[in-house]
N, C-alpha and C. Protein backbone atom coordinates (compact mmCIF):
# COMPACT_ATOMS: atom_id res chain seq x y z
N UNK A 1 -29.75 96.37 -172.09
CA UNK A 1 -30.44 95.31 -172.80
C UNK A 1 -31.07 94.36 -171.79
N UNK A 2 -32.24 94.24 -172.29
CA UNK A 2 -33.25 93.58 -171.01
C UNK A 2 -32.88 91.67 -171.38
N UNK A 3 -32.81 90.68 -170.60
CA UNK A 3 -32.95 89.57 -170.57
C UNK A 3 -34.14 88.88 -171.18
N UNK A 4 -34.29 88.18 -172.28
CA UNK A 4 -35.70 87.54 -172.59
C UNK A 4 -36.04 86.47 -172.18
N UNK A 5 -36.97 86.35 -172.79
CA UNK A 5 -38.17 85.22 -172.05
C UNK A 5 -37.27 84.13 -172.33
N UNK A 6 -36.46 83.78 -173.13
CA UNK A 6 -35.88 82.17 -173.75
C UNK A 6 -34.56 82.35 -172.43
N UNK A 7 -34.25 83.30 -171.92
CA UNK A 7 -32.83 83.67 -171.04
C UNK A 7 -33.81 82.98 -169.53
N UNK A 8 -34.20 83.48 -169.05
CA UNK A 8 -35.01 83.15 -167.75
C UNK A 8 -35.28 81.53 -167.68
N UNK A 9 -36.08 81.34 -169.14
CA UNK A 9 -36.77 79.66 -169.24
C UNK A 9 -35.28 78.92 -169.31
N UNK A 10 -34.09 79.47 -169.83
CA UNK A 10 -32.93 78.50 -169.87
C UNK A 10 -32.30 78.22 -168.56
N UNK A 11 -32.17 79.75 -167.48
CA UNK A 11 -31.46 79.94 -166.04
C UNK A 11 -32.72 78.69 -165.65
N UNK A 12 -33.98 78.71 -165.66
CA UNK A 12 -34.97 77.99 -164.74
C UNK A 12 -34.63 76.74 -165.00
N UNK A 13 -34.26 76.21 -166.39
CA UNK A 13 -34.28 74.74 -166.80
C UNK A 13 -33.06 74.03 -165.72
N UNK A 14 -31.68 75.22 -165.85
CA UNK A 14 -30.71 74.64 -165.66
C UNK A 14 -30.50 74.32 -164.07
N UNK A 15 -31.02 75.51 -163.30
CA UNK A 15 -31.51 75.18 -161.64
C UNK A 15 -32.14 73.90 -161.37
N UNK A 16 -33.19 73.67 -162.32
CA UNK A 16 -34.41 72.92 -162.19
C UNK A 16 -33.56 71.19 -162.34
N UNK A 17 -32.50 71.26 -163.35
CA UNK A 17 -31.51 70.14 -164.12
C UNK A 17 -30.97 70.19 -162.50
N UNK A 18 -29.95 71.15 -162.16
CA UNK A 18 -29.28 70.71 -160.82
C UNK A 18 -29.69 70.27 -159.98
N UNK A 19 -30.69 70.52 -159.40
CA UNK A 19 -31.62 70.04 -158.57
C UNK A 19 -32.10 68.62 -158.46
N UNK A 20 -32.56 68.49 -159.57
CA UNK A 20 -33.24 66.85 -160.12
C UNK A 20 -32.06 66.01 -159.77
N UNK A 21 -30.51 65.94 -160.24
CA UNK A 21 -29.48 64.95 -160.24
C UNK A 21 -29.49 65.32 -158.72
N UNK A 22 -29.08 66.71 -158.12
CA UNK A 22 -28.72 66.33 -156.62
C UNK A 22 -29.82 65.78 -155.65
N UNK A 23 -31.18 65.61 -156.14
CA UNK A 23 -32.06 64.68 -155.53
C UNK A 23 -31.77 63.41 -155.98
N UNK A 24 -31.63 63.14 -157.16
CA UNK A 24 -30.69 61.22 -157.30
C UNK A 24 -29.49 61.44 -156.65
N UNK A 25 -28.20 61.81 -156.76
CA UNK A 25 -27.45 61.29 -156.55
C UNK A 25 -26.91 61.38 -154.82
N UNK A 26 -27.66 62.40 -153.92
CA UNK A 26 -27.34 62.65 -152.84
C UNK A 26 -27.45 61.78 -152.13
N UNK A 27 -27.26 61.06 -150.80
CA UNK A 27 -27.48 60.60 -149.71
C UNK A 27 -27.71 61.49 -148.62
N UNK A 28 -27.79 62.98 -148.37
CA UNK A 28 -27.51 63.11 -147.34
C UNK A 28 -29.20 63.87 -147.43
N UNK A 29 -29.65 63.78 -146.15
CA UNK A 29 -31.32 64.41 -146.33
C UNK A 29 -31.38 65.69 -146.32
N UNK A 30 -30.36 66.37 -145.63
CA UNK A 30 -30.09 68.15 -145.92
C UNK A 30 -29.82 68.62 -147.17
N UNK A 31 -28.92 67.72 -147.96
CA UNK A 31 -28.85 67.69 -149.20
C UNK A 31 -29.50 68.04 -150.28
N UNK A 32 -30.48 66.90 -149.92
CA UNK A 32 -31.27 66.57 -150.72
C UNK A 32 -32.69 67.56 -150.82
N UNK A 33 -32.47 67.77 -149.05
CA UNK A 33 -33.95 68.87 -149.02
C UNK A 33 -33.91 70.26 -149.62
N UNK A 34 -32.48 70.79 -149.91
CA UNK A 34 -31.90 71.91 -150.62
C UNK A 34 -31.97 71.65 -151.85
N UNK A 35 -31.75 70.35 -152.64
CA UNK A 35 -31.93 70.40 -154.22
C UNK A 35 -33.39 70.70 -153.86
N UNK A 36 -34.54 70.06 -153.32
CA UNK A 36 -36.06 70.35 -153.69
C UNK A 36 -36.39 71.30 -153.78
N UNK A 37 -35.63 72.28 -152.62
CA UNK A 37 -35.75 73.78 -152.74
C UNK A 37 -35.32 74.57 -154.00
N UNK A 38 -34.35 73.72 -154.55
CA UNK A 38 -33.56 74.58 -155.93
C UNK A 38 -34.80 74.23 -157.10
N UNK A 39 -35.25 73.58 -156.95
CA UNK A 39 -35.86 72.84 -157.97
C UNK A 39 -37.20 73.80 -157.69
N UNK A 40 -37.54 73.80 -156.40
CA UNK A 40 -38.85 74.78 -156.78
C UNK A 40 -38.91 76.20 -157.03
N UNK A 41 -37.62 76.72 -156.31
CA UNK A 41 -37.63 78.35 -156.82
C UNK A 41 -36.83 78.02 -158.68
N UNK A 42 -36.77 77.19 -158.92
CA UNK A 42 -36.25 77.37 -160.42
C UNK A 42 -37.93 77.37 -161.44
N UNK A 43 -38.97 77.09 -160.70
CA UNK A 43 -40.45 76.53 -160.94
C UNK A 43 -40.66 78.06 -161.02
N UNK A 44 -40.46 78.73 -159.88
CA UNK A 44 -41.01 79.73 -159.32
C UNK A 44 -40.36 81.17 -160.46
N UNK A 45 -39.34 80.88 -160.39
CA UNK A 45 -38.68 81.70 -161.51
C UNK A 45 -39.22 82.03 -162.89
N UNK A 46 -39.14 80.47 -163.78
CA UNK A 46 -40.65 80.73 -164.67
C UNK A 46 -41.44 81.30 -164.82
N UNK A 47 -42.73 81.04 -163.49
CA UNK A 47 -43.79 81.58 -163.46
C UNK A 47 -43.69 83.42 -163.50
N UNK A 48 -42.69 83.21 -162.76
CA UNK A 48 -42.15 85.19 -162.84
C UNK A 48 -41.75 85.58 -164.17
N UNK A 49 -41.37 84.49 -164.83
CA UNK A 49 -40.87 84.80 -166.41
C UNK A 49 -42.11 85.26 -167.38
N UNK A 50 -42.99 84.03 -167.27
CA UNK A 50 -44.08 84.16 -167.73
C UNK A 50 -44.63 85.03 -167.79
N UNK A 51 -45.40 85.25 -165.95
CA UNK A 51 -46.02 86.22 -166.01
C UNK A 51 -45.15 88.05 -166.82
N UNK A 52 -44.59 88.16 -166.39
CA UNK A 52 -44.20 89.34 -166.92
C UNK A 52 -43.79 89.34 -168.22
N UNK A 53 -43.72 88.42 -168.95
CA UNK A 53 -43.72 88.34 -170.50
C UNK A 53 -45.47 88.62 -171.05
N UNK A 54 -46.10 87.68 -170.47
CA UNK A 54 -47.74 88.01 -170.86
C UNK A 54 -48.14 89.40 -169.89
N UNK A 55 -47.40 90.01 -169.40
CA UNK A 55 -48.38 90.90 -168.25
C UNK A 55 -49.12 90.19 -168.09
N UNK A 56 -49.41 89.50 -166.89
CA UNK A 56 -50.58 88.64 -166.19
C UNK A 56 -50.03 88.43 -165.10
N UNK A 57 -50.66 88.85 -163.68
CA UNK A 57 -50.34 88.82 -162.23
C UNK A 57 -49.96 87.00 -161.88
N UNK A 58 -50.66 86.11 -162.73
CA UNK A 58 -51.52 84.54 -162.26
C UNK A 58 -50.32 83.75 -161.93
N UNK A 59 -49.20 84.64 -162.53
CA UNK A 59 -47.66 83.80 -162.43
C UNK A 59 -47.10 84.21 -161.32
N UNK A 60 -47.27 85.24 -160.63
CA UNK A 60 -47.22 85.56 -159.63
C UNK A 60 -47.97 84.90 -158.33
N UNK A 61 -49.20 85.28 -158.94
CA UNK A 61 -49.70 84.32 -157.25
C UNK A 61 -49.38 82.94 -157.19
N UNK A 62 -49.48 82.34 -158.30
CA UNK A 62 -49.17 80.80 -157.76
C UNK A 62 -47.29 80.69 -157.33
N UNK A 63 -46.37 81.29 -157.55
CA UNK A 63 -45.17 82.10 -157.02
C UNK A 63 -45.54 82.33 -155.46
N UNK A 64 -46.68 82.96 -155.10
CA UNK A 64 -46.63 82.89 -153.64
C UNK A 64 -47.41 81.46 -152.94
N UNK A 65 -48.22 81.26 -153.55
CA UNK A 65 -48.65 79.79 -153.68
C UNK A 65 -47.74 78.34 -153.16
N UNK A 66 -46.24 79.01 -153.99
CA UNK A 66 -45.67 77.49 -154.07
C UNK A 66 -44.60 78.39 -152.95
N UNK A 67 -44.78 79.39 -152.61
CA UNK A 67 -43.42 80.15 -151.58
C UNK A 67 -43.80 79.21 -150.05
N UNK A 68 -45.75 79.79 -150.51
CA UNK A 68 -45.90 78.91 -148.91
C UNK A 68 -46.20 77.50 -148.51
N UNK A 69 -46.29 76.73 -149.66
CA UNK A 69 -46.31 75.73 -149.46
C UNK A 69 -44.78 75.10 -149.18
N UNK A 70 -43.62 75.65 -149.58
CA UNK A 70 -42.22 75.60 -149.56
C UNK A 70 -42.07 75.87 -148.40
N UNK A 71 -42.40 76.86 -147.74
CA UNK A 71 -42.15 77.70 -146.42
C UNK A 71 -42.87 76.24 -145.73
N UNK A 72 -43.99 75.51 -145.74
CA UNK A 72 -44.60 75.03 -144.53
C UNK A 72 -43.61 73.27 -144.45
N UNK A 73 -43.45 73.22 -146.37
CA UNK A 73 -42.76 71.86 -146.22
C UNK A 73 -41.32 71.56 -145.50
N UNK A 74 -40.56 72.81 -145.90
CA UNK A 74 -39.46 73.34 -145.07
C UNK A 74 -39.80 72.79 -143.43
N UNK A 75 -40.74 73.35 -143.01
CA UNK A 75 -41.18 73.28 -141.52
C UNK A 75 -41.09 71.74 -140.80
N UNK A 76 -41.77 71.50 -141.50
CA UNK A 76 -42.19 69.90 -141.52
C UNK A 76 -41.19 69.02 -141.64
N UNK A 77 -40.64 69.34 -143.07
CA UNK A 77 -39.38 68.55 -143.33
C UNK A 77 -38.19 68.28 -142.42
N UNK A 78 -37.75 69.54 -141.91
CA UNK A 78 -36.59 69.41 -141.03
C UNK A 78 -37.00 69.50 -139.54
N UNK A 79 -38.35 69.42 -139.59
CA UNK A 79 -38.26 68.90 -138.15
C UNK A 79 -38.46 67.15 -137.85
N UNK A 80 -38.77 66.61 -139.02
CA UNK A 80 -38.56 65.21 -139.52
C UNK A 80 -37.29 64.58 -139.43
N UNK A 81 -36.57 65.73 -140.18
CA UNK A 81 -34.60 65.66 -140.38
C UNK A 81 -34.17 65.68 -138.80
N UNK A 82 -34.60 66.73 -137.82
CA UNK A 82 -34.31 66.43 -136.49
C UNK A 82 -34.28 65.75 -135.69
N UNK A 83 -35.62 65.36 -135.69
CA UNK A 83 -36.13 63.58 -135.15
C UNK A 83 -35.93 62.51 -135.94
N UNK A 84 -35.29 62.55 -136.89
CA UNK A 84 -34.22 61.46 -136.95
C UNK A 84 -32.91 61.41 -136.61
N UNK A 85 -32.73 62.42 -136.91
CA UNK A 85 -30.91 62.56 -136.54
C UNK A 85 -30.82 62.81 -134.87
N UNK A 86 -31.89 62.87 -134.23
CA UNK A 86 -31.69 62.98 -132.82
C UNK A 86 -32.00 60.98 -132.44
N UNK A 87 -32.81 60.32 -133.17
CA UNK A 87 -32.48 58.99 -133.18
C UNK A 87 -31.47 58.10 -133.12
N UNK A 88 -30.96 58.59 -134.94
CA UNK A 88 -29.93 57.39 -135.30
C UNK A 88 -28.83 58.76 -135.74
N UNK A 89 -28.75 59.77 -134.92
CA UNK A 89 -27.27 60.52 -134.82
C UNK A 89 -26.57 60.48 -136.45
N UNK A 90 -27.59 60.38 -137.62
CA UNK A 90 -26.95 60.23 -139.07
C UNK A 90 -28.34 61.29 -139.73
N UNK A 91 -27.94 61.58 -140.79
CA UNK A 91 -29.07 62.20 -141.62
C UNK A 91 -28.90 61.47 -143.19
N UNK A 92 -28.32 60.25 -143.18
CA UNK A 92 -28.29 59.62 -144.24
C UNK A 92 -29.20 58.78 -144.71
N UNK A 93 -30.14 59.28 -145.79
CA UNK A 93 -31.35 58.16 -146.19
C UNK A 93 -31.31 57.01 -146.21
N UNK A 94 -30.45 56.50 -146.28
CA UNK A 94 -30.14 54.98 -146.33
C UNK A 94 -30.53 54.39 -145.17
N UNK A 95 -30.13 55.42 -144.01
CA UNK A 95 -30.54 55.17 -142.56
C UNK A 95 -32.10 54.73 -142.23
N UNK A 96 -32.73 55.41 -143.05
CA UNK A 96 -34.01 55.66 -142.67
C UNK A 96 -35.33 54.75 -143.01
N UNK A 97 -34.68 53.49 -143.43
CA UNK A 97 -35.19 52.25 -143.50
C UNK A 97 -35.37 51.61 -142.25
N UNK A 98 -34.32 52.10 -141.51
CA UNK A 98 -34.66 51.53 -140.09
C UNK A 98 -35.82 52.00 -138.66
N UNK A 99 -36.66 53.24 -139.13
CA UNK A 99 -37.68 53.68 -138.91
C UNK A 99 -38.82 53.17 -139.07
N UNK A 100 -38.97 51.62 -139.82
CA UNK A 100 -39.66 51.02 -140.24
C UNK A 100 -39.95 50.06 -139.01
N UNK A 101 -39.14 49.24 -138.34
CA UNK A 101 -38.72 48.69 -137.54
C UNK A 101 -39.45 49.46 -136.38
């Protein structure tokens, strides 16, 4: 018995739900950069839902779309996370008010 379209959109909602609170409630920026990640392959999941419910590729490419824009923010992001924590030796956002300074 194959999984339907309402099974996929519920797994995506509920990734997408975890994600969202562990971006509020986290402090820690590794943390936090892993819910964004949960939150977008739960995006990405969808679109795979979609598409293969309509047969239509379009859910797919934007799936690789948001892979590489994930892949480059990843890049960026934690080399941000590095050069701070090679600063102020913490990766706690709270910290990072003092970058202002």
């Amino acid at each position: 018995m194959e999984p339907s379209l309402e099974t996929y959109l519920a797994l995506s909602g509920i990734l997408f739900t975890i994600g969202a609170v562990g971006v509020i409630y986290k402090r820690n920026a590794i943390g936090m950069f892993m819910c964004i990640e949960l939150m977008l392959n739960a995006v990405n999941l969808s679109f795979v839902a979609f598409s293969r419910h309509y047969g239509d590729v379009t859910g797919q490419l934007f799936v690789f779309i948001v892979m590489s824009v994930a892949a480059a923010e990843a890049a960026v992001g934690l080399g941000i996370i590095i050069s701070f924590f090679r600063n102020s030796l913490s990766v706690d956002v709270d910290d990072a008010s003092l970058m202002k300074d």
